[in-house]
Protein backbone atom coordinates (compact mmCIF):
# COMPACT_ATOMS: atom_id res chain seq x y z
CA UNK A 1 -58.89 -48.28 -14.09
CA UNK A 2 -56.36 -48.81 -11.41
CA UNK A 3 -55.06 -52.10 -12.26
CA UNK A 4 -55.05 -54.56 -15.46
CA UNK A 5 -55.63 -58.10 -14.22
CA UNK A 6 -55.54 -59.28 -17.67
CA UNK A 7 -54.83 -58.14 -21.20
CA UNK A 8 -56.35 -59.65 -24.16
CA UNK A 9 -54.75 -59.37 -27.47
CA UNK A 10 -56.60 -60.43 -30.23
CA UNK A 11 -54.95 -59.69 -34.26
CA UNK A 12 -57.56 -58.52 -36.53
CA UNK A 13 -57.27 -59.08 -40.29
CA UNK A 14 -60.01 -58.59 -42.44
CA UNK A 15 -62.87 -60.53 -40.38
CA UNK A 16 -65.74 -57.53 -40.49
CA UNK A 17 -68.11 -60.87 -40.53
CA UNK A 18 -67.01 -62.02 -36.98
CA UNK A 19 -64.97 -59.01 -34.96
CA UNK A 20 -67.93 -57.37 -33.22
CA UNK A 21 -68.93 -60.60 -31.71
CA UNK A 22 -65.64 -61.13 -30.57
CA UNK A 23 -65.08 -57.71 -28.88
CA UNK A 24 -68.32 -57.64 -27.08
CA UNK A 25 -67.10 -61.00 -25.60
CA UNK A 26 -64.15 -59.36 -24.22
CA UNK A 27 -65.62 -56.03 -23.33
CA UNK A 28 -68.69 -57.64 -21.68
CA UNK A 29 -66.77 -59.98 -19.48
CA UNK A 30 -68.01 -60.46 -15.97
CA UNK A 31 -64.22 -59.44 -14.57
CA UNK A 32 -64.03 -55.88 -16.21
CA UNK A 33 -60.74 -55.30 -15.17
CA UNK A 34 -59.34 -55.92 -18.01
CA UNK A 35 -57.35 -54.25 -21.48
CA UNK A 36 -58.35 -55.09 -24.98
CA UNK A 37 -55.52 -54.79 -26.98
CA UNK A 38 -56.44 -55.02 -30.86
CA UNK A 39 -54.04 -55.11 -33.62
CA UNK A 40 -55.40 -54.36 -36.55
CA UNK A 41 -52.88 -55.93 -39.59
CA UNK A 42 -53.36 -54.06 -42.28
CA UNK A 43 -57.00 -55.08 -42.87
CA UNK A 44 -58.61 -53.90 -45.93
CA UNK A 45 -62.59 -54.08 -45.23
CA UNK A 46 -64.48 -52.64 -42.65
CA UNK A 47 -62.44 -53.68 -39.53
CA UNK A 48 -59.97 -51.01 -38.68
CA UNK A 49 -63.54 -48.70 -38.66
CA UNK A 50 -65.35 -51.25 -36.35
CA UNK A 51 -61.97 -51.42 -34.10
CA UNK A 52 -61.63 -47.26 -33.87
CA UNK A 53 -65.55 -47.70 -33.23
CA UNK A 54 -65.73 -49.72 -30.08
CA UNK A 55 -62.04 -47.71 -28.52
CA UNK A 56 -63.94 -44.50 -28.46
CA UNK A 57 -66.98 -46.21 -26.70
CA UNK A 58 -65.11 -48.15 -24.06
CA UNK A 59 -61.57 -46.70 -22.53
CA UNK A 60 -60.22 -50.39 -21.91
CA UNK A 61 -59.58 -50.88 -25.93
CA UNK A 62 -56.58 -49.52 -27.46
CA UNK A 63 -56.23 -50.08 -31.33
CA UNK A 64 -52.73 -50.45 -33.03
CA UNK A 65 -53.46 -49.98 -36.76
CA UNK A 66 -50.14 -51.38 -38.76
CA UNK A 67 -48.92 -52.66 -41.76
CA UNK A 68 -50.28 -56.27 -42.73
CA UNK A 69 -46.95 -58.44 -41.15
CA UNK A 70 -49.08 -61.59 -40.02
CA UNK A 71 -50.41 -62.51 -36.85
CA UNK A 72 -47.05 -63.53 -35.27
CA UNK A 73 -45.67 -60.12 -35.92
CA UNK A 74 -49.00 -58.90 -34.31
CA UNK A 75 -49.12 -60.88 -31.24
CA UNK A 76 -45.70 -59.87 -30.46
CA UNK A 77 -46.70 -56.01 -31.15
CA UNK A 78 -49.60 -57.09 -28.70
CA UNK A 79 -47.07 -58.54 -25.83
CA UNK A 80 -44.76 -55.01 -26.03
CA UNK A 81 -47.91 -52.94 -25.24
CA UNK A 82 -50.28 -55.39 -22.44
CA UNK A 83 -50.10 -54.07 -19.06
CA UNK A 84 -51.97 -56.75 -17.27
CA UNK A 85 -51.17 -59.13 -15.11
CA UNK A 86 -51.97 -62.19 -17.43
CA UNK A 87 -52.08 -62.54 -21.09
CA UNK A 88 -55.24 -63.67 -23.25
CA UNK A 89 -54.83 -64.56 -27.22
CA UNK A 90 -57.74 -64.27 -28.94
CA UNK A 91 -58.57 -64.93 -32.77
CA UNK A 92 -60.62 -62.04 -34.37
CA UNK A 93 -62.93 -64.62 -35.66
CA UNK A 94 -63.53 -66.55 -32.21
CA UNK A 95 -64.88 -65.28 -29.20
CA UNK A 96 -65.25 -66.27 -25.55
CA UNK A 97 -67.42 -67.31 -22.54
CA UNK A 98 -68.53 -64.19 -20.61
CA UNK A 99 -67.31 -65.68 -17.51
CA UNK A 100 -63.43 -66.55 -18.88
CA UNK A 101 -61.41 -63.73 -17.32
CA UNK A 102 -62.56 -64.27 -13.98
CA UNK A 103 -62.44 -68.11 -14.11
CA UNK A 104 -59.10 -68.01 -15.55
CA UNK A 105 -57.55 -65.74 -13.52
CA UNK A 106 -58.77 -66.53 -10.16
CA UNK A 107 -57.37 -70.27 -10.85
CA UNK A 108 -54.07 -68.77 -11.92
CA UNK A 109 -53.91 -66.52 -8.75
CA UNK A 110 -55.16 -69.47 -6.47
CA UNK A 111 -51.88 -71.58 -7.77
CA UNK A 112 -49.62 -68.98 -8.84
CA UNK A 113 -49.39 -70.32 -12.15
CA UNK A 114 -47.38 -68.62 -15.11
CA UNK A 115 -49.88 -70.77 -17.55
CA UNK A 116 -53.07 -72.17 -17.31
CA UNK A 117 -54.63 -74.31 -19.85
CA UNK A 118 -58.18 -74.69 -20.56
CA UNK A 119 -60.39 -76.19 -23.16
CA UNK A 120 -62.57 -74.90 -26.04
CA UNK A 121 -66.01 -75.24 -27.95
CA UNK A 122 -65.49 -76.47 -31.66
CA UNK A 123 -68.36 -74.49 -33.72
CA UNK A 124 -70.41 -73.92 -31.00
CA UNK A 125 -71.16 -77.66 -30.78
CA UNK A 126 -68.57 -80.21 -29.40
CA UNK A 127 -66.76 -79.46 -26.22
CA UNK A 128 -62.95 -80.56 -27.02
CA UNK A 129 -61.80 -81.30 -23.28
CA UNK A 130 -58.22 -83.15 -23.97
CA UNK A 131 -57.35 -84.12 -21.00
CA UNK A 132 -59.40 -86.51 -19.17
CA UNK A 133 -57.07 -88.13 -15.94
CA UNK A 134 -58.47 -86.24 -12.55
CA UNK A 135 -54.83 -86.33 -11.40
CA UNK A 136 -54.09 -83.78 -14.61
CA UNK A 137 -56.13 -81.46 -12.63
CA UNK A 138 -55.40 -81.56 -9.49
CA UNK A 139 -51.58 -81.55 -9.85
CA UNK A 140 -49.11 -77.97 -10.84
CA UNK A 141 -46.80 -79.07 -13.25
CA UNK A 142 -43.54 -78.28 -13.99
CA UNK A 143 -43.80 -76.99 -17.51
CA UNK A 144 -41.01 -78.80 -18.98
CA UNK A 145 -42.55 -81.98 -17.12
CA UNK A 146 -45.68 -80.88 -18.92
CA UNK A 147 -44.47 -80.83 -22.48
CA UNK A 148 -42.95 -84.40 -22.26
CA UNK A 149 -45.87 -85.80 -20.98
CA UNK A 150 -48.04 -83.81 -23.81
CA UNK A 151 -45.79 -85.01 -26.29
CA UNK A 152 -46.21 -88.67 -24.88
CA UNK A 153 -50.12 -88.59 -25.08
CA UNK A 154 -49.30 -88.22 -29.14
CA UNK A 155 -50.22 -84.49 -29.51
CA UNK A 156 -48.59 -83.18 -31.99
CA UNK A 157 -51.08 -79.63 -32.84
CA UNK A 158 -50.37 -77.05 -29.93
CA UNK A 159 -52.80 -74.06 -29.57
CA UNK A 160 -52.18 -70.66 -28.16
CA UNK A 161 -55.78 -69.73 -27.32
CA UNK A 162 -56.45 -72.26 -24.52
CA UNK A 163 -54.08 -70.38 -22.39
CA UNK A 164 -53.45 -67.57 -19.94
CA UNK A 165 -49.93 -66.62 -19.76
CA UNK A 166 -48.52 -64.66 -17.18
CA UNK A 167 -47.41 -61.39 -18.63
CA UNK A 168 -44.12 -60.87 -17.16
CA UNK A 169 -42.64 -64.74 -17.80
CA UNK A 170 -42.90 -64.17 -21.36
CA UNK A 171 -41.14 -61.13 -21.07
CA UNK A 172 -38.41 -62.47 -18.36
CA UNK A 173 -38.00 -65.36 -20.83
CA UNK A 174 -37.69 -63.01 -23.88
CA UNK A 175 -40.61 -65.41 -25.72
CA UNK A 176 -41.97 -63.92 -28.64
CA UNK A 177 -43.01 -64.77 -31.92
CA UNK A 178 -41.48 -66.13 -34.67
CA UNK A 179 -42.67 -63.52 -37.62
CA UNK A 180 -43.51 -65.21 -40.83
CA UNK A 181 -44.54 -68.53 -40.72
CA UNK A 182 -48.07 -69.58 -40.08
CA UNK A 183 -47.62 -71.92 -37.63
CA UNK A 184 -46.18 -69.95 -35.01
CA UNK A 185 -47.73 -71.94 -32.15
CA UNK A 186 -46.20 -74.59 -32.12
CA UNK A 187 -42.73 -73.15 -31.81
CA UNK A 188 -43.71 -70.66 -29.33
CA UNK A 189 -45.35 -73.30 -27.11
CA UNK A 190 -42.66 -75.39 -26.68
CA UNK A 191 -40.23 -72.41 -26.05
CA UNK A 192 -42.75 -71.35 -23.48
CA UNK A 193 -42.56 -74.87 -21.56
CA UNK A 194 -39.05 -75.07 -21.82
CA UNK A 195 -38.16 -72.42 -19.69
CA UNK A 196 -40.04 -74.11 -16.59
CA UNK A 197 -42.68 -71.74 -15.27
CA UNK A 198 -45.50 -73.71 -13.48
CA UNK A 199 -48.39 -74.61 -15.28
CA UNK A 200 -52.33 -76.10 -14.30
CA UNK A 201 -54.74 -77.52 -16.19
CA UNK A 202 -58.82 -76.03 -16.01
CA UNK A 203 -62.04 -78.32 -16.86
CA UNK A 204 -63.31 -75.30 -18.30
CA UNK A 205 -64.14 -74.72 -21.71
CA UNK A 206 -63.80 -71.00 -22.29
CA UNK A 207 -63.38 -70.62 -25.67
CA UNK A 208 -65.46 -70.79 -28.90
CA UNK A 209 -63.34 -71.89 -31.58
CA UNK A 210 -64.86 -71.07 -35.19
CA UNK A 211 -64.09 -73.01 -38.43
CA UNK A 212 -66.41 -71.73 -40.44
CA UNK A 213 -64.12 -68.17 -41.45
CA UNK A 214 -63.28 -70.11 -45.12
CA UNK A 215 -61.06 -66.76 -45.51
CA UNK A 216 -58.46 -67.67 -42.35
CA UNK A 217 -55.60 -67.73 -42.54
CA UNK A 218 -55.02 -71.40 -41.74
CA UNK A 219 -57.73 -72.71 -43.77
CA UNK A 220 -56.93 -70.47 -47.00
CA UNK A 221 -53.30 -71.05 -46.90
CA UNK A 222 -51.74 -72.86 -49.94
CA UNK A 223 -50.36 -76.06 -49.17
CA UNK A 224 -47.06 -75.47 -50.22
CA UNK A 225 -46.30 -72.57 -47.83
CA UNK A 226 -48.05 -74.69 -45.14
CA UNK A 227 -45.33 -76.95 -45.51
CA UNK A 228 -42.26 -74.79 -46.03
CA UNK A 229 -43.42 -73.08 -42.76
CA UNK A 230 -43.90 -76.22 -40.65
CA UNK A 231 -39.80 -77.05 -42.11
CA UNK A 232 -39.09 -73.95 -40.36
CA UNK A 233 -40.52 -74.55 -37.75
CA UNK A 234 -39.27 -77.88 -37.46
CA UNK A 235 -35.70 -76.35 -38.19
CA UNK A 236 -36.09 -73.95 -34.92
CA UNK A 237 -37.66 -76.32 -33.00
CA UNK A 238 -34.14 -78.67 -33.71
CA UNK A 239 -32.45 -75.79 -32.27
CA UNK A 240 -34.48 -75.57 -29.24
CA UNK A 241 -34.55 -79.09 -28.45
CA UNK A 242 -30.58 -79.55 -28.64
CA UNK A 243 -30.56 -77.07 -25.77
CA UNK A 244 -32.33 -79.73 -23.09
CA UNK A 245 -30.29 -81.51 -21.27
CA UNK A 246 -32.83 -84.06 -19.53
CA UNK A 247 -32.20 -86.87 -21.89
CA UNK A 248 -36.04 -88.70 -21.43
CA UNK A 249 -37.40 -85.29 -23.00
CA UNK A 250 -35.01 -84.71 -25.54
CA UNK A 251 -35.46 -88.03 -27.36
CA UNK A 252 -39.35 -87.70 -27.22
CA UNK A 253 -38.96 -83.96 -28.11
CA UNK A 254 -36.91 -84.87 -31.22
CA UNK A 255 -39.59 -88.27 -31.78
CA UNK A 256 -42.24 -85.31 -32.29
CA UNK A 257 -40.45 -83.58 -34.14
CA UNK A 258 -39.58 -86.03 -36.74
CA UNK A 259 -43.22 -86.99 -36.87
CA UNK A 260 -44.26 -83.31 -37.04
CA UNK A 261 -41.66 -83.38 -40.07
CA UNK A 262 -42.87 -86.51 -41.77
CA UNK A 263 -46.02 -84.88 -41.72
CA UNK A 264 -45.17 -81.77 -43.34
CA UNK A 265 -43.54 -83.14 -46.00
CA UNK A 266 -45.84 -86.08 -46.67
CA UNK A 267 -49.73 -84.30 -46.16
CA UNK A 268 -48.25 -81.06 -47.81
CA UNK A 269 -46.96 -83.11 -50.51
CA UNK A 270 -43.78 -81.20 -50.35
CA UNK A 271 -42.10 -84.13 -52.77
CA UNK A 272 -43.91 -82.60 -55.39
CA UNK A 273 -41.34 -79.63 -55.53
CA UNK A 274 -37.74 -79.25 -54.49
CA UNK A 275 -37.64 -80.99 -51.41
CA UNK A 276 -34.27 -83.71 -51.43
CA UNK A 277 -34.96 -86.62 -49.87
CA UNK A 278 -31.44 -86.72 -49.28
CA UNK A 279 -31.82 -84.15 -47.25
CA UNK A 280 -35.10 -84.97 -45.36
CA UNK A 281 -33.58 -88.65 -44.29
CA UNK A 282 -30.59 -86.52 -43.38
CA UNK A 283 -33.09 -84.20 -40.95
CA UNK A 284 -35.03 -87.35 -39.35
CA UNK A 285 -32.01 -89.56 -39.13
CA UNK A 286 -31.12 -91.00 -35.50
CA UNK A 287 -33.90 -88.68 -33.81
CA UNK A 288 -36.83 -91.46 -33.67
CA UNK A 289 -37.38 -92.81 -30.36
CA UNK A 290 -40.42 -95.09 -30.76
CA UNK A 291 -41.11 -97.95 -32.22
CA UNK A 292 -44.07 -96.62 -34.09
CA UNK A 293 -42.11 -93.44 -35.29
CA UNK A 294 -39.26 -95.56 -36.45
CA UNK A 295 -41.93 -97.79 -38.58
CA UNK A 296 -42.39 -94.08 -40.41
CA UNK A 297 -39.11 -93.05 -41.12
CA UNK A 298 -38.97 -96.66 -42.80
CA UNK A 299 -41.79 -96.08 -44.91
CA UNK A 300 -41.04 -92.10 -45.74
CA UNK A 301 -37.19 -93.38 -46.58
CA UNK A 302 -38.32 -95.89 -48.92
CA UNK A 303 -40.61 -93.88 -50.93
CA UNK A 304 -42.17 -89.98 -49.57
CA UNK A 305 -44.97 -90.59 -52.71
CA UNK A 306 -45.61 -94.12 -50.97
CA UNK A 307 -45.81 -92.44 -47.55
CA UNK A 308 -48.73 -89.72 -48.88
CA UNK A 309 -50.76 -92.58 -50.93
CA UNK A 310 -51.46 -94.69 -47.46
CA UNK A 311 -52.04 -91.46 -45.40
CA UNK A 312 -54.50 -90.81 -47.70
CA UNK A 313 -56.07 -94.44 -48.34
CA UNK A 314 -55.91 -94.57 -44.21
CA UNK A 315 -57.95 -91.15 -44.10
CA UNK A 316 -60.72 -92.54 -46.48
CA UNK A 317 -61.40 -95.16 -44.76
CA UNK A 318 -61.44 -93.73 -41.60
CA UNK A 319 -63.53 -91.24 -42.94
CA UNK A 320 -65.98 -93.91 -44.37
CA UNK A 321 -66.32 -96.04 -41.11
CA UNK A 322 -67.19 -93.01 -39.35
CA UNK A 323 -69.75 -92.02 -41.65
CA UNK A 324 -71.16 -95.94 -41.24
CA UNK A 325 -71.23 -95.37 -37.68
CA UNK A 326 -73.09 -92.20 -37.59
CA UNK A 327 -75.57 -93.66 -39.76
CA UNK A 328 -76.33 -96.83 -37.85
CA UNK A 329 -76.79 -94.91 -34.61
């Protein structure tokens, strides 16, 4: 193969049940000029035999077999050793359209983009598409200019596997990982914005995003390192944001962030343990920039326990109205 317009790099740990579907996504894509990159992380069933399988059949898979180290230490392992031109992230357990390479990358290559987002297929059933304004399309952002209107719309969940990445800004940029903590996105996302490559936005719906894998990572993860790892992140992120010096997205950075704390330490019930509130009011305090965000730090300073019991009477009912709904349509 002469060149590598793309390299996907997809972390495999323990998901015999799902991996072959994934690959032949990749390998079967209609651009074939492409590198499969998979890091197998110290998996313990069948999957380090199905990866060695498929690189002996097809020359554009390469197979790093490593210690287990978690899919942030594997991604980054991933970056080091693509060659393409662009960057695709891939979960073991998820797979993609046939046509996403060449979609992807001839809209990148149109705009000379350094990342282009897309959407995805939840289950194989709803299309999530979150961006709905024609003008989101039809514009190149600024990425910067794109995370402070993101974090405007109220998103606070940031996913790596919507986007192409150009190769060689993540490694001009020095934007890797952060090895350890589960929710690695959404620190590396925001890192990624903040150092102002230009970014589009794709009506397409490329990926297949599976929730059914009860053994993933994110879905078997106890609740108490789910929160200690979003306080890390939330810690790092602190540090990032201090750095911006356009004061409109600083403030609504830091807003997110003391929601994204709030939640950590409210739906992961991190009160329960060691967790000072003294030190949590100290984290959130002057950083809320809206009025709705400053309603929360009211009601997590007056009582954390208080905080979790509405969340959770709020989430019932929700959960019962939409139930009423579906059953009177």
């Amino acid at each position: 193969m002469e060149s590598v317009l793309v390299s996907v790099i997809v972390p495999v740990f323990n998901t015999e049940k799902y991996l072959r579907k994934c690959i032949e996504s990749i390998l079967t894509q209609t651009c074939p000029d492409i590198e499969l990159i998979l890091i197998d992380d110290g998996s313990v069933d069948d999957c380090p035999k199905i990866c060695d399988e498929y690189a002996l059949q097809d020359d554009r898979a390469t197979v790093i077999h490593k210690p287990n180290g978690g899919p942030s230490a594997a991604r980054n392992d991933g970056i080091k050793a693509a060659s393409g031109e662009f960057i695709l992230f891939v979960d073991s357990d998820d797979y993609i359209e046939p046509n996403a390479v060449e979609k992807l990358f001839k809209k990148a290559k149109e705009d000379n983009l350094d990342i282009l987002l897309g959407a995805f297929v939840f289950n194989d059933n709803l299309v999530r598409i979150r961006y709905q304004k024609e003008e989101e399309y039809s514009r190149i952002w600024k990425s910067e200019e794109f995370l402070l209107y993101k974090l405007q719309q109220g998103f606070r969940s940031m996913v790596i596997w919507t986007g192409l990445y150009r190769r060689m800004f993540i490694i001009e940029n020095s934007i890797f990982f952060k090895v350890g903590v589960v929710h690695e996105d959404e620190l590396w996302l925001p890192s990624l914005y903040l150092s102002s490559g230009r970014l589009g936005l794709i009506k397409f719906p490329f990926y297949h995003y599976n929730t059914t894998n009860v053994t993933s990572i994110v879905r078997r993860i106890d609740q108490r390192k789910n929160g200690s790892d979003y306080l890390v992140v939330c810690e790092s992120l602190e540090k990032l944001y201090d750095k911006i010096e356009d004061e409109r997205l600083r403030q609504v950075a830091m807003d997110s962030l003391v929601q994204l704390y709030i939640y950590a330490v409210v739906h992961c019930r991190m009160f329960l343990i060691k967790n000072s509130k003294k030190d949590d009011n100290k984290f959130i305090k002057h950083k809320a920039y809206f009025k709705k965000t400053k309603l929360k730090v009211l009601l997590f300073s007056i009582s954390r326990r208080l905080n979790w019991f509405l969340n959770m009477l709020i989430r019932r009912l929700s959960h019962k109205k939409r139930n009423n709904n579906s059953q009177n349509s």
